[in-house]
Protein backbone atom coordinates (compact mmCIF):
# COMPACT_ATOMS: atom_id res chain seq x y z
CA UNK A 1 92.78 96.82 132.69
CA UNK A 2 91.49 93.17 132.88
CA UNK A 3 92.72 90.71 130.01
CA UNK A 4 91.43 89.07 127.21
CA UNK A 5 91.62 85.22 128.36
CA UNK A 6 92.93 83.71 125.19
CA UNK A 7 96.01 86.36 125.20
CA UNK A 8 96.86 85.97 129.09
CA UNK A 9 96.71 82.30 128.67
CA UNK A 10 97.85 81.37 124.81
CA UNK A 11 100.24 84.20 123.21
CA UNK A 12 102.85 84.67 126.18
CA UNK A 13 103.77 80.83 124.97
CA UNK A 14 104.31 82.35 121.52
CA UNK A 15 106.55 84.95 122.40
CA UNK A 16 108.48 83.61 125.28
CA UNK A 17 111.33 82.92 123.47
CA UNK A 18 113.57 85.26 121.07
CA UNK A 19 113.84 82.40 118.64
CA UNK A 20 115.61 79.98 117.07
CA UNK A 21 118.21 78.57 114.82
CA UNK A 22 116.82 78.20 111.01
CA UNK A 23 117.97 74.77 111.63
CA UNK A 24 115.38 74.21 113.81
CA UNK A 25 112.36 75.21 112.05
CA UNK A 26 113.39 73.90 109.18
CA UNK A 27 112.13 70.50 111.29
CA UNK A 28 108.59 71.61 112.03
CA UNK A 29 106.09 71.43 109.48
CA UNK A 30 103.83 74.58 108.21
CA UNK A 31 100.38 73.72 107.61
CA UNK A 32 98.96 73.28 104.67
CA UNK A 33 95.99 74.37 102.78
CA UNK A 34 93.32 71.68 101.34
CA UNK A 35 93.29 72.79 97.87
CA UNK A 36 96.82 74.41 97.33
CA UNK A 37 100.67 73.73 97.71
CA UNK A 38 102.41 76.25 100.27
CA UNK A 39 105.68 76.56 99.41
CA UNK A 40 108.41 75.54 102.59
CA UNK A 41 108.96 77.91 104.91
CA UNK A 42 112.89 78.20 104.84
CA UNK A 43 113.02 80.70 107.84
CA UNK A 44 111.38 82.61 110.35
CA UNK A 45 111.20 84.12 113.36
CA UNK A 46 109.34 86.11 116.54
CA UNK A 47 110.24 89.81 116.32
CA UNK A 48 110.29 90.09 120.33
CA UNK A 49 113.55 93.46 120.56
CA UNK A 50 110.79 95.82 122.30
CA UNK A 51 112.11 98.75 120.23
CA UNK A 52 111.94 96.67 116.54
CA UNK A 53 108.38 95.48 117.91
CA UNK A 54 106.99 98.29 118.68
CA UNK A 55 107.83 99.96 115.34
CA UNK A 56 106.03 97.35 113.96
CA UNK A 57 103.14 97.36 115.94
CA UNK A 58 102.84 101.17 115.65
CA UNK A 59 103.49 100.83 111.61
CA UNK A 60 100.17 98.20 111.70
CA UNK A 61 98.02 100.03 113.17
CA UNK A 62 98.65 103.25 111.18
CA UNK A 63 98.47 101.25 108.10
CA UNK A 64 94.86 102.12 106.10
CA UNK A 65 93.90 98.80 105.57
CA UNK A 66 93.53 98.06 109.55
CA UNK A 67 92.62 101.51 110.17
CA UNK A 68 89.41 100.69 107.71
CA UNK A 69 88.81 97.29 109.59
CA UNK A 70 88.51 98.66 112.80
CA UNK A 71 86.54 101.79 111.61
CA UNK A 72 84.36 99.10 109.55
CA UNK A 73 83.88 96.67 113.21
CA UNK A 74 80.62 95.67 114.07
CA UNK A 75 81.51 96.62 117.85
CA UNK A 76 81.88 100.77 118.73
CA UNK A 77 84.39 100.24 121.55
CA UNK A 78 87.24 97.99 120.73
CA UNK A 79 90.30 98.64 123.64
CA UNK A 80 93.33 97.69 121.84
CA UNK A 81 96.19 95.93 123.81
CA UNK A 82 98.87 96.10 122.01
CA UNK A 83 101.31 95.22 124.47
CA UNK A 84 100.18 91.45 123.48
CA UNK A 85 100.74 92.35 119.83
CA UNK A 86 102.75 89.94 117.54
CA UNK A 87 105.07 89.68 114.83
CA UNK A 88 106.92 87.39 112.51
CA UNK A 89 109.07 87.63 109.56
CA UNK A 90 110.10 84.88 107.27
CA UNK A 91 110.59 83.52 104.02
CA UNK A 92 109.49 80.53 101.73
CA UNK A 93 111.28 78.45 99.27
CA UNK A 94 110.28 80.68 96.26
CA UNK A 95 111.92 83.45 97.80
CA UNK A 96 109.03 85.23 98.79
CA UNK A 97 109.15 87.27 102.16
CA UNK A 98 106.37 87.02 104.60
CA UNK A 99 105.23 89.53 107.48
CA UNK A 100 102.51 89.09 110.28
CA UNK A 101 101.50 91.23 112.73
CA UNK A 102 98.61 90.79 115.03
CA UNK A 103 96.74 93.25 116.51
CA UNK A 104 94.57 92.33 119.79
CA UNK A 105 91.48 94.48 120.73
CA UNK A 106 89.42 93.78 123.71
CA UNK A 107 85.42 94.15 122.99
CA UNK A 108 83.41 96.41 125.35
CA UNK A 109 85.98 95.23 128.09
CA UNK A 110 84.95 91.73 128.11
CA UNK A 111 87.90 89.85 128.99
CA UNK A 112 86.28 86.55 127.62
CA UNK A 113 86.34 88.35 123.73
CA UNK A 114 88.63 89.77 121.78
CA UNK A 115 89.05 91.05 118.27
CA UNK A 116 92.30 90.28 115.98
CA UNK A 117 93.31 92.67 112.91
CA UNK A 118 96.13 90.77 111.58
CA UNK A 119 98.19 92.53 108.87
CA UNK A 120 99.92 90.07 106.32
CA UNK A 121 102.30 91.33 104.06
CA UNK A 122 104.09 89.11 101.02
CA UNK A 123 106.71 90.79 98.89
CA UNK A 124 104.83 94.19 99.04
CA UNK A 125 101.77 92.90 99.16
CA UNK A 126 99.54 93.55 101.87
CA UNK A 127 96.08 92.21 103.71
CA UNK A 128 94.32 93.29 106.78
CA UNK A 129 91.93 90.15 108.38
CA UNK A 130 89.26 91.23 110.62
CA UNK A 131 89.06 87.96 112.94
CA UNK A 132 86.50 87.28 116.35
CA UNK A 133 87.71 85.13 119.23
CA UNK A 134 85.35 84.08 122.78
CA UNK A 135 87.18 81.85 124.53
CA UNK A 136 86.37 80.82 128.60
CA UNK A 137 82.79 80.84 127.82
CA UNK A 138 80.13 79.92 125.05
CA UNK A 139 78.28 82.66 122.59
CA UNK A 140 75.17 84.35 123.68
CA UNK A 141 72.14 84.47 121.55
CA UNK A 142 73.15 87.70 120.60
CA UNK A 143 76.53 86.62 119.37
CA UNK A 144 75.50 84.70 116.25
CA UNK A 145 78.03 83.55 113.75
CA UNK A 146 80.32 81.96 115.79
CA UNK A 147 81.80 78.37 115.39
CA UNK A 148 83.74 76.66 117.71
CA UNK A 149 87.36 75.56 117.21
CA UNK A 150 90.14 73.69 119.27
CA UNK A 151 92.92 75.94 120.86
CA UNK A 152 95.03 72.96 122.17
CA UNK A 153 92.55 70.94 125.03
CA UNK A 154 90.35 74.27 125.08
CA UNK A 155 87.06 75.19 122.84
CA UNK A 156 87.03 78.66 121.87
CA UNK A 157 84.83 80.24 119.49
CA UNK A 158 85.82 81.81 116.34
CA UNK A 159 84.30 84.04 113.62
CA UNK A 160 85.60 85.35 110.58
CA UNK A 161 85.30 88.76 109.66
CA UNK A 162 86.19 91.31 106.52
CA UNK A 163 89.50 90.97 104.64
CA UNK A 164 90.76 94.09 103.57
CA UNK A 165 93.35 94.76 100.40
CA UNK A 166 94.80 97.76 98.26
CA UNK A 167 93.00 98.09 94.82
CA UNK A 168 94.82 99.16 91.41
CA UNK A 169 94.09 102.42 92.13
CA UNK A 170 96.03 102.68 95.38
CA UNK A 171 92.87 102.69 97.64
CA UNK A 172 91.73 100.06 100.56
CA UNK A 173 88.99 98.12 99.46
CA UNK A 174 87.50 94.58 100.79
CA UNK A 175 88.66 91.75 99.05
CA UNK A 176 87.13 89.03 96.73
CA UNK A 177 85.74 86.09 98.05
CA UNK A 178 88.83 83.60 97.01
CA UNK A 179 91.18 84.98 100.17
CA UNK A 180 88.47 83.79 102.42
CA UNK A 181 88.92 80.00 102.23
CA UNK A 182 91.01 80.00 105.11
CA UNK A 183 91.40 83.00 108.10
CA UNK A 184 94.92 83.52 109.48
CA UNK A 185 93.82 83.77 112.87
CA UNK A 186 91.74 80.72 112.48
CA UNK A 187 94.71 78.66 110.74
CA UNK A 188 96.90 80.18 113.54
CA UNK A 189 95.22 79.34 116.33
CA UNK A 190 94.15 75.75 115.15
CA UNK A 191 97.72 74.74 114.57
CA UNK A 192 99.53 76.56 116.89
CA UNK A 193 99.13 74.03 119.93
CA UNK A 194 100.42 71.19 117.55
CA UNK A 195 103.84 73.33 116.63
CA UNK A 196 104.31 74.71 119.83
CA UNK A 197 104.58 70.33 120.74
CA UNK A 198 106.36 69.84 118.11
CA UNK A 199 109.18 72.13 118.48
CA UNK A 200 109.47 71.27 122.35
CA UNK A 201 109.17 67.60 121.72
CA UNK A 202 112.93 68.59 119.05
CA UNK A 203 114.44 70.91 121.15
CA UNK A 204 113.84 68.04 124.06
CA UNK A 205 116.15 65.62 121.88
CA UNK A 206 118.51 67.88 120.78
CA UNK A 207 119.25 69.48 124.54
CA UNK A 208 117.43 66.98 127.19
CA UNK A 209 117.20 68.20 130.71
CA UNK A 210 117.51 71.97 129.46
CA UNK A 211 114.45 74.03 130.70
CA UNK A 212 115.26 76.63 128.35
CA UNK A 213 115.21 74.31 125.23
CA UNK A 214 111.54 73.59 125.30
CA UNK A 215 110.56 77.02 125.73
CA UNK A 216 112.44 77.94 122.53
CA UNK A 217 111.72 74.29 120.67
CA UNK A 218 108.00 76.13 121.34
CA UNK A 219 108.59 79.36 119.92
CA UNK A 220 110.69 77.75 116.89
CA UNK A 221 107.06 75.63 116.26
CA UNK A 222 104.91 78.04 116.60
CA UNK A 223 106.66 81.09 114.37
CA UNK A 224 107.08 78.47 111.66
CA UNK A 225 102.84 77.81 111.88
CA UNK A 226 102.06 81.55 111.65
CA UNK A 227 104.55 82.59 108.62
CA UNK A 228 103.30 78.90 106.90
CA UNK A 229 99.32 80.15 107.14
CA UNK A 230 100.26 83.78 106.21
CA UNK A 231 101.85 81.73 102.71
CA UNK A 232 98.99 79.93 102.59
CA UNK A 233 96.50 83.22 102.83
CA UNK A 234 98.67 84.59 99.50
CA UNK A 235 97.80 81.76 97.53
């Protein structure tokens, strides 16, 4: 099975490493939304045991909320891959905890686009984002919608999708227009790059001349950007 580019190329970064001391990511910032506070992240952290992960991943994509998003796609034959699946647990400084896990899909086995359903859960509450990614080559005329965004030195192309919540009543239903100001993915994506730098350029000072040290100075960036946009998306 061939592979979507951006996950070949961008996620194995992510989840090189098994993590970090709180320490750490306590050092890197989380980003932050333009019209709200996010409240520190005090902790987080990569879920990479294959056993834990795969719970998790399984969980996900039983849960109704991303079982309606892919049911509700625009594209008929999404391939899912979740052996490039991600999650991350943390908490803020209210207390809160925060869960992500991200769900990769390839799209009529084009390796050059792939759909995300991330799940986002924050102290029993849940969302399911329905987010686009083409990345290694520009959208066709057919493939409106799209806008482009920076991935590090590399232009992808990005495009927002449904958002996806549990009503009163107990049932899935798509949600109000004030949790779209910002996408995960999007937010992910965007930032990651910069945390990924900014944890390698700390672990670098802390343990120079230590291969290993950037690799997890990386992952400690990087987890503490996705668990800091999840906040954000809770707002």
């Amino acid at each position: 099975m061939r592979v979507v580019r951006f996950i070949a190329m961008v996620l194995p970064i992510v989840i090189a490493a098994a993590g970090c001391s709180k320490e750490d990511e306590k050092r890197v910032s989380a980003p932050e939304p333009p019209d709200a506070a996010v409240p520190e992240v005090l902790e987080a952290q990569w879920i990479t045991d294959p056993r834990a992960l795969g719970s998790a991943v399984q969980a996900a994509a039983g849960n109704p909320l991303v079982q309606r998003a892919v049911v509700e796609a625009p594209h008929p034959r999404l391939t899912p891959m979740p052996e490039y699946a991600l999650r991350a647990v943390g908490s803020a400084a209210d207390g809160s905890r925060v869960g992500v896990t991200m769900l990769p899909y390839m799209v009529d086995q084009d390796s050059t686009h792939a759909v995300f359903i991330s799940l986002l859960e924050r102290d029993g509450r849940q969302l399911a984002e329905f987010s686009e990614l083409i990345f290694g080559r520009a959208p066709t005329s057919l493939e409106t919608g799209f806008s482009s965004i920076m991935i590090g030195n590399r232009v992808g192309w990005f495009r927002g999708g449904s958002t996806y919540l549990v009503g009163s009543d107990g049932s899935t239903k798509l949600s109000s227009g004030r949790f779209n100001w910002e996408k995960w993915t999007k937010c992910f994506m965007e930032n990651a790059p910069a945390g990924c730098t900014a944890g390698r350029d700390i672990a670098d000072d802390i343990a120079p001349g230590i291969p290993s040290a950037g690799v997890i100075g990386c992952s400690a960036g990087t987890v503490i950007v996705a668990i800091g946009c999840a906040i954000g998306f809770f707002r």
